[in-house]
N, C-alpha and C. Protein backbone atom coordinates (compact mmCIF):
# COMPACT_ATOMS: atom_id res chain seq x y z
N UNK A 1 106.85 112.38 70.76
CA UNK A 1 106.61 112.73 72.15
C UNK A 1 105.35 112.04 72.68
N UNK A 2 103.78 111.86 71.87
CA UNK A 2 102.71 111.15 72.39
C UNK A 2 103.25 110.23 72.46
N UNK A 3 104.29 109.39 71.97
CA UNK A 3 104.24 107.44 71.49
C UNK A 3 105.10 107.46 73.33
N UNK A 4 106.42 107.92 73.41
CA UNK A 4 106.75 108.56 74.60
C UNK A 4 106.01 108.51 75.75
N UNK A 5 104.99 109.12 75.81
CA UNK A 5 104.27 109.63 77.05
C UNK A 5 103.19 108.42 77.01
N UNK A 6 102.69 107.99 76.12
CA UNK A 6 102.02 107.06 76.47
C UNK A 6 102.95 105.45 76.71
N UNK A 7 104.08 105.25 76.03
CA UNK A 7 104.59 104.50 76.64
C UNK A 7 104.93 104.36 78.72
N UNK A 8 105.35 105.61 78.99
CA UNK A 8 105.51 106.26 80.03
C UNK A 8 104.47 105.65 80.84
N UNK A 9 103.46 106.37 80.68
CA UNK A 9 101.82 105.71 81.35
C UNK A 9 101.73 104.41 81.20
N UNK A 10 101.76 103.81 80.31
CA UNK A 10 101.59 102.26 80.35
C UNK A 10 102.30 102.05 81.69
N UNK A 11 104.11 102.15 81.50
CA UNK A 11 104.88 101.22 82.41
C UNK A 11 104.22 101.88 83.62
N UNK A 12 103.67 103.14 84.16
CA UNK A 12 103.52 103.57 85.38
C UNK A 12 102.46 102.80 85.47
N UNK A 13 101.23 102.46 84.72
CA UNK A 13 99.82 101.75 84.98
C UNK A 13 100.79 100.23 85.22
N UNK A 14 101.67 99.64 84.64
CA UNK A 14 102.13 98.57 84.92
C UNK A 14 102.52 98.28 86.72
N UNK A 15 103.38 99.36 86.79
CA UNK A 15 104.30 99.41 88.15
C UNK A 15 103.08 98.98 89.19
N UNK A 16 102.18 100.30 89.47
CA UNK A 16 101.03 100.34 89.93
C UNK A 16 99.99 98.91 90.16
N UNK A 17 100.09 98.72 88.97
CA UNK A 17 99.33 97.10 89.19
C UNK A 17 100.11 96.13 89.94
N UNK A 18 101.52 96.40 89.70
CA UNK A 18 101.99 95.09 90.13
C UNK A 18 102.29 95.32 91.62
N UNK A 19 102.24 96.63 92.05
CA UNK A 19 102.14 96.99 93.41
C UNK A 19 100.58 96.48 93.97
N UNK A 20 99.70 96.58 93.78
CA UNK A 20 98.53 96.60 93.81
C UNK A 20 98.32 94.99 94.13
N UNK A 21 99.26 94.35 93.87
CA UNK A 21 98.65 92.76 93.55
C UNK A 21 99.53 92.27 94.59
N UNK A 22 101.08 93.11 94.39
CA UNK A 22 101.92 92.58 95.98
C UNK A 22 100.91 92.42 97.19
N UNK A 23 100.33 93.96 97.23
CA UNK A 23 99.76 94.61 98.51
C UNK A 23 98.57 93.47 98.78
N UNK A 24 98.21 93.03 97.75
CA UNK A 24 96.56 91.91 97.62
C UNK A 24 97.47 90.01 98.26
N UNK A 25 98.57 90.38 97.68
CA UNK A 25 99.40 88.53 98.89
C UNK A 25 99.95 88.72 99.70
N UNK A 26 100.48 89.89 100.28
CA UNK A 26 100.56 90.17 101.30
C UNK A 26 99.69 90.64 102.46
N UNK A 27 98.77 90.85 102.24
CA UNK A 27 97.53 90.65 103.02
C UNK A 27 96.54 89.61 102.82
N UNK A 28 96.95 89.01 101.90
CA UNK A 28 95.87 87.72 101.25
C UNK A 28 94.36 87.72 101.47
N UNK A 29 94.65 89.25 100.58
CA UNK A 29 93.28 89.63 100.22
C UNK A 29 92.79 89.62 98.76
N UNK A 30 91.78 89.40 97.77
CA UNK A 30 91.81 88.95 96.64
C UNK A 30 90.07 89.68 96.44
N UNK A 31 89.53 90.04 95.55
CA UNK A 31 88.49 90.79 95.21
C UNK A 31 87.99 89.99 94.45
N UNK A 32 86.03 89.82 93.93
CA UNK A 32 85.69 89.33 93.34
C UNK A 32 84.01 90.21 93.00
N UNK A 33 83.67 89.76 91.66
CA UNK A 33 82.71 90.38 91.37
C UNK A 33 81.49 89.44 90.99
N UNK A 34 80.29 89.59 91.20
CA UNK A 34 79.04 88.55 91.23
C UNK A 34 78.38 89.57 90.45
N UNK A 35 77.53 88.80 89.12
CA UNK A 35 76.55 89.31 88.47
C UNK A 35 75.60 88.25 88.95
N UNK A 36 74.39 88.83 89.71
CA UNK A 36 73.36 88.28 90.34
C UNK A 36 72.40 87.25 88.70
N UNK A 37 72.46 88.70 88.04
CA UNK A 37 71.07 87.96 87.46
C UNK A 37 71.50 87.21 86.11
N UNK A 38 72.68 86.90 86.25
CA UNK A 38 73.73 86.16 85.12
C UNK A 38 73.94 84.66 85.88
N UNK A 39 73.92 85.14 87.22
CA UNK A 39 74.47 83.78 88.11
C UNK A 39 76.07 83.44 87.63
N UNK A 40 76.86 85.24 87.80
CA UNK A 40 78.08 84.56 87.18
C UNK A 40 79.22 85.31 88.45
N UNK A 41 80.20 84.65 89.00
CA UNK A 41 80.78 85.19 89.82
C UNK A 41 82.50 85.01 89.72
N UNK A 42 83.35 86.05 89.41
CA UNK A 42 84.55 86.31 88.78
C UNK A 42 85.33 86.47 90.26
N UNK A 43 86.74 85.59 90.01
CA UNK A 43 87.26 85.67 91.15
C UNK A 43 88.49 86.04 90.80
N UNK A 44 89.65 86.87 91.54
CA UNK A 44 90.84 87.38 91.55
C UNK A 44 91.89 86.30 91.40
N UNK A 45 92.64 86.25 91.13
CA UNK A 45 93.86 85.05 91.36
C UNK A 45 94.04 85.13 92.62
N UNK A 46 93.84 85.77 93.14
CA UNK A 46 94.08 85.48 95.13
C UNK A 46 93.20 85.26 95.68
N UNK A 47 91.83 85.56 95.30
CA UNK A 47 90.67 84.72 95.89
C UNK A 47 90.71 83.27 95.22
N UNK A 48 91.34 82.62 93.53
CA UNK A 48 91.24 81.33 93.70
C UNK A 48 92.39 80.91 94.83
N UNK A 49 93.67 81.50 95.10
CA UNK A 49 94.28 80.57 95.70
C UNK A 49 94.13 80.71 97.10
N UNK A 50 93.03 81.58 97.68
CA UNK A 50 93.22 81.86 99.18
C UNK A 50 92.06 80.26 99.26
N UNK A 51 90.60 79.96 98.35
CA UNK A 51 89.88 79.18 97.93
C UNK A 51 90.47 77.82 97.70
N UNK A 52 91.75 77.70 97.49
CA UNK A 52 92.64 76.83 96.60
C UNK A 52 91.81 76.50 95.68
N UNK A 53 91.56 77.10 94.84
CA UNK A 53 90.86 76.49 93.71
C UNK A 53 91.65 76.39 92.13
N UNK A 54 91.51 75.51 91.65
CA UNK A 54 92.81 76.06 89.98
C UNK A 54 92.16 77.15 89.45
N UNK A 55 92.61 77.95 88.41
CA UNK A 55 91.92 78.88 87.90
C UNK A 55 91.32 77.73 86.64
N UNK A 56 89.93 78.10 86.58
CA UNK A 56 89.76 77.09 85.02
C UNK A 56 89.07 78.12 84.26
N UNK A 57 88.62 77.63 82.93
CA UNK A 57 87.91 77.98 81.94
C UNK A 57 86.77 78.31 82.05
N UNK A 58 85.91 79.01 82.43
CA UNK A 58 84.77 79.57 82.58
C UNK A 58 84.31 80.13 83.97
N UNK A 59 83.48 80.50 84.24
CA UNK A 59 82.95 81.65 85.61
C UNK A 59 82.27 80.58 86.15
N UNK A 60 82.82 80.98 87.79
CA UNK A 60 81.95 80.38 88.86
C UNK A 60 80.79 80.53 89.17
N UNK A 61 80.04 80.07 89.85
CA UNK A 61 78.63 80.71 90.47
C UNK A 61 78.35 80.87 91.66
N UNK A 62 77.76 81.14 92.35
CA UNK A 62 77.35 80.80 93.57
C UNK A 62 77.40 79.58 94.13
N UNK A 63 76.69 78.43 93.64
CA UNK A 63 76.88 77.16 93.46
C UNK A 63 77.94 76.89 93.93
N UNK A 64 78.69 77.46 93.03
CA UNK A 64 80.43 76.42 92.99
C UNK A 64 80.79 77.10 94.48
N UNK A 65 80.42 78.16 94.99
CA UNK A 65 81.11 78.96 96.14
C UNK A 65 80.39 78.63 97.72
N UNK A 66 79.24 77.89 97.55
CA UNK A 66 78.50 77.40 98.47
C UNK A 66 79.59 75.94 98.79
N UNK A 67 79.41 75.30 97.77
CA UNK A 67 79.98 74.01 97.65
C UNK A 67 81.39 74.28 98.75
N UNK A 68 82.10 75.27 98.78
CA UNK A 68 83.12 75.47 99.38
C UNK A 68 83.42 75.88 100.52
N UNK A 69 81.50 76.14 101.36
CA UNK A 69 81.83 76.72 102.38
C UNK A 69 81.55 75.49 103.53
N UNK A 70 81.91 75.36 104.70
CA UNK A 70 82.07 74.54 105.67
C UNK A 70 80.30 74.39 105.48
N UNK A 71 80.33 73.38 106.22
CA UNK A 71 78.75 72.81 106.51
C UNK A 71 78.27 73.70 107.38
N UNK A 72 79.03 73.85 108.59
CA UNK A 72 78.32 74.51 109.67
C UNK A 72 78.15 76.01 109.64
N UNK A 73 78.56 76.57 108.49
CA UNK A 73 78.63 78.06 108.16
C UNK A 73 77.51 78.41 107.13
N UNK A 74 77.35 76.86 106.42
CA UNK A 74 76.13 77.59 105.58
C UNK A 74 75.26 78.87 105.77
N UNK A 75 74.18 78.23 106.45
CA UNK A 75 73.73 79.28 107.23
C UNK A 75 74.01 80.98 107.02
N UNK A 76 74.98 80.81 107.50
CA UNK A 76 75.04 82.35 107.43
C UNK A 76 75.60 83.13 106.60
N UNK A 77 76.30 82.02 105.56
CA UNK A 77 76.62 82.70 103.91
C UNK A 77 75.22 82.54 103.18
N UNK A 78 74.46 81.93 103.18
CA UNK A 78 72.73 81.93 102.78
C UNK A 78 71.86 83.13 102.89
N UNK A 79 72.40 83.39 104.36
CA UNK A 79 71.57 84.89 105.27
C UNK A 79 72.41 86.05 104.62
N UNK A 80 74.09 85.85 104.16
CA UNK A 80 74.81 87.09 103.48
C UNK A 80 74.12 87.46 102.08
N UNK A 81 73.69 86.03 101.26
CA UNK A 81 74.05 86.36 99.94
C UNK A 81 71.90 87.03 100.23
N UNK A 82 71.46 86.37 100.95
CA UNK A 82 70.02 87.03 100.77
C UNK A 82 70.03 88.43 101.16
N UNK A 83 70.88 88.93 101.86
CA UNK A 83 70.99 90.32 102.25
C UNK A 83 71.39 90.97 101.30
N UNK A 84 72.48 90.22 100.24
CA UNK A 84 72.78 90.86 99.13
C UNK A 84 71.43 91.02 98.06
N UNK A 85 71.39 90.23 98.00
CA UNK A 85 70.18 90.32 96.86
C UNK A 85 68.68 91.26 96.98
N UNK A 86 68.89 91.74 98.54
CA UNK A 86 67.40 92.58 98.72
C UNK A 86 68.57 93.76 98.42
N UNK A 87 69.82 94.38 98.51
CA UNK A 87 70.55 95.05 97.99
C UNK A 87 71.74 95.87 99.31
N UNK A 88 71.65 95.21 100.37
CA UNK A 88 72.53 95.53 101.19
C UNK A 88 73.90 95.17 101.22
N UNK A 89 74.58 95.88 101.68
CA UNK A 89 75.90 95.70 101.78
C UNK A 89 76.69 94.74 103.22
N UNK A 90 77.26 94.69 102.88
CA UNK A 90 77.87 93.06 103.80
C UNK A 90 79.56 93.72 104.13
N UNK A 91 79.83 93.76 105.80
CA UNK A 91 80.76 94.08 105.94
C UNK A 91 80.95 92.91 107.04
N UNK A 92 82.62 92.77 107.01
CA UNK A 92 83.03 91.72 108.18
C UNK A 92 82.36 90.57 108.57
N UNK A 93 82.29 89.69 107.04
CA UNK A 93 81.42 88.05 107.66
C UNK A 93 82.62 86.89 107.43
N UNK A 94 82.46 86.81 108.96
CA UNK A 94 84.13 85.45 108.83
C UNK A 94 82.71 84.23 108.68
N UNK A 95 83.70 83.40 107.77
CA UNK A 95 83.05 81.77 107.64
C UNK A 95 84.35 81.14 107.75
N UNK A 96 84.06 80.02 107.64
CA UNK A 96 84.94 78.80 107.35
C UNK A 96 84.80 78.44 105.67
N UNK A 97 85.60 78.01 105.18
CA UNK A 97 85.99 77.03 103.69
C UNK A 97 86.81 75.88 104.30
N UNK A 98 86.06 74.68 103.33
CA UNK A 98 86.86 73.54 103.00
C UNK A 98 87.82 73.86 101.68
N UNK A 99 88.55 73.71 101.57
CA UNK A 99 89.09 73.76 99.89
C UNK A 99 89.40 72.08 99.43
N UNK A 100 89.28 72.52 98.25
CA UNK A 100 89.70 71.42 97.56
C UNK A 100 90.45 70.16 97.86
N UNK A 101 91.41 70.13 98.55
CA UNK A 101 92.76 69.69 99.11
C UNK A 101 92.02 69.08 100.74
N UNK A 102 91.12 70.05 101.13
CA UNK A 102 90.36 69.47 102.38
C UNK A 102 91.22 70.80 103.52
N UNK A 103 91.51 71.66 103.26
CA UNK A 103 91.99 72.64 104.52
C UNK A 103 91.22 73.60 104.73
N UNK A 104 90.60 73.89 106.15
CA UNK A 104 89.69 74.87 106.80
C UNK A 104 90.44 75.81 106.69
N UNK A 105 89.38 76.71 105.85
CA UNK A 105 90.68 78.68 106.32
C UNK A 105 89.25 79.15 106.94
N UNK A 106 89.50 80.06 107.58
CA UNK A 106 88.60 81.60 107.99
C UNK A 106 88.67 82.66 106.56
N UNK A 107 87.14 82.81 106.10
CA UNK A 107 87.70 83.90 105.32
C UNK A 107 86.79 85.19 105.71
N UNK A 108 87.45 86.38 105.53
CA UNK A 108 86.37 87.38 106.18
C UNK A 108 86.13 87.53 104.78
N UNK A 109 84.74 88.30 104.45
CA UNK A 109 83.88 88.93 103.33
C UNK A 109 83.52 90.13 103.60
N UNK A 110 83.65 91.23 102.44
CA UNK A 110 82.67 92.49 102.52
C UNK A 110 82.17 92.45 101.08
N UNK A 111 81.06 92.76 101.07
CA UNK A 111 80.46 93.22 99.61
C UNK A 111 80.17 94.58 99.51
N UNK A 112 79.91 95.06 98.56
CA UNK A 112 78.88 95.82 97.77
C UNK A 112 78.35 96.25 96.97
N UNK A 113 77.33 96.74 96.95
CA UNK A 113 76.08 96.03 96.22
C UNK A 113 75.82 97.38 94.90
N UNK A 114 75.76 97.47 93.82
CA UNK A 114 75.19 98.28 92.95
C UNK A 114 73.82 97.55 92.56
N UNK A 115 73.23 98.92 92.26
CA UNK A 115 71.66 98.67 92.22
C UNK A 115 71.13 99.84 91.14
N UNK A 116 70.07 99.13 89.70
CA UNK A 116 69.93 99.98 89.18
C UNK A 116 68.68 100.70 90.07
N UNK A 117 68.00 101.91 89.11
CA UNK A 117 67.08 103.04 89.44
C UNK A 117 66.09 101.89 90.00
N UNK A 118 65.27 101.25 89.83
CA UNK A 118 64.52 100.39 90.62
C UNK A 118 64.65 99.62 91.59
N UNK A 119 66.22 99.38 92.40
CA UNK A 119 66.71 99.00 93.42
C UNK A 119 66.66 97.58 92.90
N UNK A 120 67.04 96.85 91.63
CA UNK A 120 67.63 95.54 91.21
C UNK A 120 68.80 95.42 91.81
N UNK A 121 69.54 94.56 92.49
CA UNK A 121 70.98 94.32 92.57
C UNK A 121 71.32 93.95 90.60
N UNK A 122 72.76 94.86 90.17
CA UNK A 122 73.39 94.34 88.80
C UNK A 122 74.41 93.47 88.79
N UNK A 123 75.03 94.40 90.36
CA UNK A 123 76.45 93.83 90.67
C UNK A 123 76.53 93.76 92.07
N UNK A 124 77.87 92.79 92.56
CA UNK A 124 78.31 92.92 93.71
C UNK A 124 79.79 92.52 93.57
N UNK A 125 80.54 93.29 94.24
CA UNK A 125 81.63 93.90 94.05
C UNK A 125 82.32 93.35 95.70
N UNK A 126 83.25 92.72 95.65
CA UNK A 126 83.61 91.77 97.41
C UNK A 126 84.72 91.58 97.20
N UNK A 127 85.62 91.70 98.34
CA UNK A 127 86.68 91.23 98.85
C UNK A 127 86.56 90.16 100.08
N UNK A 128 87.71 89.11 99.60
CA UNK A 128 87.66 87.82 100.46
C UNK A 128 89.04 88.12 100.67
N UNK A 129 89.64 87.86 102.80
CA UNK A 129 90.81 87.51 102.99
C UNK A 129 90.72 86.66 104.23
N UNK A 130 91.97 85.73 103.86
CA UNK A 130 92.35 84.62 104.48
C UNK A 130 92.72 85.34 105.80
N UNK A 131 91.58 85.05 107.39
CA UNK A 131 91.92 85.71 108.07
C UNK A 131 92.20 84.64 108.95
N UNK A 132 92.91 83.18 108.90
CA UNK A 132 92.49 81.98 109.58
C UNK A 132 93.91 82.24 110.56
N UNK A 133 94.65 82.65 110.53
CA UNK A 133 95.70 82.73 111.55
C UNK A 133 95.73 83.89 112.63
N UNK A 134 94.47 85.19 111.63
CA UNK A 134 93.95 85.48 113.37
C UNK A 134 93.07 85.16 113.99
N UNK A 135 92.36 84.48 113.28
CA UNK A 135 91.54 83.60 114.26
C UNK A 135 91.88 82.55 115.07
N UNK A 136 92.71 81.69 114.50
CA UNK A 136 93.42 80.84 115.27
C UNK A 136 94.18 81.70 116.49
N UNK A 137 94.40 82.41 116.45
CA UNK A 137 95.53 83.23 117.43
C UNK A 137 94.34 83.58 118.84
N UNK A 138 93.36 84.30 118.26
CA UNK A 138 92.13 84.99 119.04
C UNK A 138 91.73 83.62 120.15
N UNK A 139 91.51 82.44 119.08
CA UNK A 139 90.95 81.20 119.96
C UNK A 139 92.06 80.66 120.81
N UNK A 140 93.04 80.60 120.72
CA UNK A 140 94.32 80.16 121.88
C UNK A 140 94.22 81.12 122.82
N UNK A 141 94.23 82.45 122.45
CA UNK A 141 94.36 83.33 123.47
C UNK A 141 92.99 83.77 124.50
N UNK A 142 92.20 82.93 123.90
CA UNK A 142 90.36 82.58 124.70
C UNK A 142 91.25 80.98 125.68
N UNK A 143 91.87 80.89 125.09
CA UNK A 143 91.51 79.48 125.68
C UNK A 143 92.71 79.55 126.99
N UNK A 144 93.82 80.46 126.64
CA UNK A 144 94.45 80.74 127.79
C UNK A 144 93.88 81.19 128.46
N UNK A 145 93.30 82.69 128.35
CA UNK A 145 92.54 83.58 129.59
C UNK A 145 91.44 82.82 130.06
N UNK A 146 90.83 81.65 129.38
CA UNK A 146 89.90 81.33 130.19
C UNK A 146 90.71 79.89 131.17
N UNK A 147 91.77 79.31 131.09
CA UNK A 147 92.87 78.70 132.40
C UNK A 147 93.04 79.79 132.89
N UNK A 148 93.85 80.70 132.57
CA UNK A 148 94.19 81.66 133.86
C UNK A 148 93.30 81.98 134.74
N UNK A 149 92.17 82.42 134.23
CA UNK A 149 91.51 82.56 135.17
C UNK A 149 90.41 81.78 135.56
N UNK A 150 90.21 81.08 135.01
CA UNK A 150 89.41 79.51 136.01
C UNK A 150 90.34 78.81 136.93
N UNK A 151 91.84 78.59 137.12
CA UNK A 151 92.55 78.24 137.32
C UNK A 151 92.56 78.08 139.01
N UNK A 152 92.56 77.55 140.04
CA UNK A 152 92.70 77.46 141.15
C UNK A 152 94.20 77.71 141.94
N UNK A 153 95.03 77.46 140.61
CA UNK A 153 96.14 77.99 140.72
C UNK A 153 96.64 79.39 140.63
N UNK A 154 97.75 79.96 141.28
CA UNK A 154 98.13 81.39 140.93
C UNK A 154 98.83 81.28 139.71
N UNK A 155 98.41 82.50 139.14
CA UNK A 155 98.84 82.53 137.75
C UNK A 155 99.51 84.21 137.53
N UNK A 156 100.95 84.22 137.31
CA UNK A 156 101.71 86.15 137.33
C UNK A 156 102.16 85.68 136.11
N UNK A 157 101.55 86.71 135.54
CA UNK A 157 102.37 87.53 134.12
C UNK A 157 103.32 89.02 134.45
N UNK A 158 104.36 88.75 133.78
CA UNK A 158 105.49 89.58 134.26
C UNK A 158 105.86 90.36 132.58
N UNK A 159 106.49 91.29 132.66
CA UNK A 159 107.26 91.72 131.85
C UNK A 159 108.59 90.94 131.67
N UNK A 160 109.33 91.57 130.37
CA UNK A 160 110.58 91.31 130.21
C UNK A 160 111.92 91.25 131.79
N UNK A 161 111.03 92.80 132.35
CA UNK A 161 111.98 93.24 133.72
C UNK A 161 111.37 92.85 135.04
N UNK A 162 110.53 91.75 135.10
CA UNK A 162 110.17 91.11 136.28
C UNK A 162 108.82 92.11 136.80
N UNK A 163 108.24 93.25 136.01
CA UNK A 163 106.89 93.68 136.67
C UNK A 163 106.08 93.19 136.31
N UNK A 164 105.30 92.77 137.50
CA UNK A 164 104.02 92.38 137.54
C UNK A 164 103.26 92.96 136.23
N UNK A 165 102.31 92.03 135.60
CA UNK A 165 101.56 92.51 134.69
C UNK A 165 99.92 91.84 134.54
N UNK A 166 99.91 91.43 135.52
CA UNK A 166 98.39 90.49 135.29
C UNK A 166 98.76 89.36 136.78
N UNK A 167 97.58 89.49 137.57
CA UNK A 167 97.46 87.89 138.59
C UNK A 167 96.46 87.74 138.46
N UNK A 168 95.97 86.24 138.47
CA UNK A 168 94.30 85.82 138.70
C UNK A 168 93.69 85.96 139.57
């Protein structure tokens, strides 16, 4: 009956994971963990491929994760990871990535931060997701409302049934 029940648990810890990992590519969201004072930073199989990166043989660093972020974003992944390291937590930071291959994604970031009794950062604990198609969406839809309504022209948005829904 134990060999049983713990078989049981396994396949349910199985099911569970593999739900867990659907739910992580279908949102193409992928988790990763940074040991600050190791300089060692562990990435999910969905953070390498949201990254496009291969999975290889040994732990990333910071380094390798700078290297990946757009030029013009530095900056403010510099200002994240220093916020991390005095021991704050980091919610909602979109950047840009180059990957490997050369394709710009949007990725949003949250961290957070464990800290022993002396307020050391040990760990940081983050989720990265590929948020580049709503951003792309957000910037078209800036770039319409700002024709419509700069527009000198009349501009009617209608419903399906011909009501009015918006004039400039």
């Amino acid at each position: 009956v134990d060999q049983t029940n713990r078989i049981e648990a396994q396949q349910e810890l199985e099911n569970a994971l593999e739900s867990l990992n659907k739910a992580h590519e279908i949102a193409d969201l992928g988790y990763y963990e940074w040991i600050p004072d190791q300089d060692i930073v562990k990435w999910s199989e969905r953070v390498l491929a949201i990254y496009g990166v291969e999975d290889r043989s040994g732990p990333f660093t910071i380094a390798d994760y700078i290297e990946l972020v757009h030029p013009e974003d530095e900056e403010i992944v510099e200002e994240m990871i220093e916020e991390i390291t005095r021991g704050e937590n980091v919610e909602n930071l979109v950047h840009r990535i180059i990957t490997p291959s050369g394709e710009i994604k949007h990725v949003e970031q949250r961290a957070s931060v464990t800290t022993d009794e002396d307020g050391n950062v040990k760990l940081v604990s983050g989720t990265a997701q590929d948020v580049t198609r709503e951003v792309e969406q957000r910037e078209k839809l800036q770039r319409f409302s700002k024709v419509a309504t700069e527009t000198s022209n009349l501009v009617v948005i209608t419903d399906a049934k011909g009501r009015t829904e918006w004039v400039n």
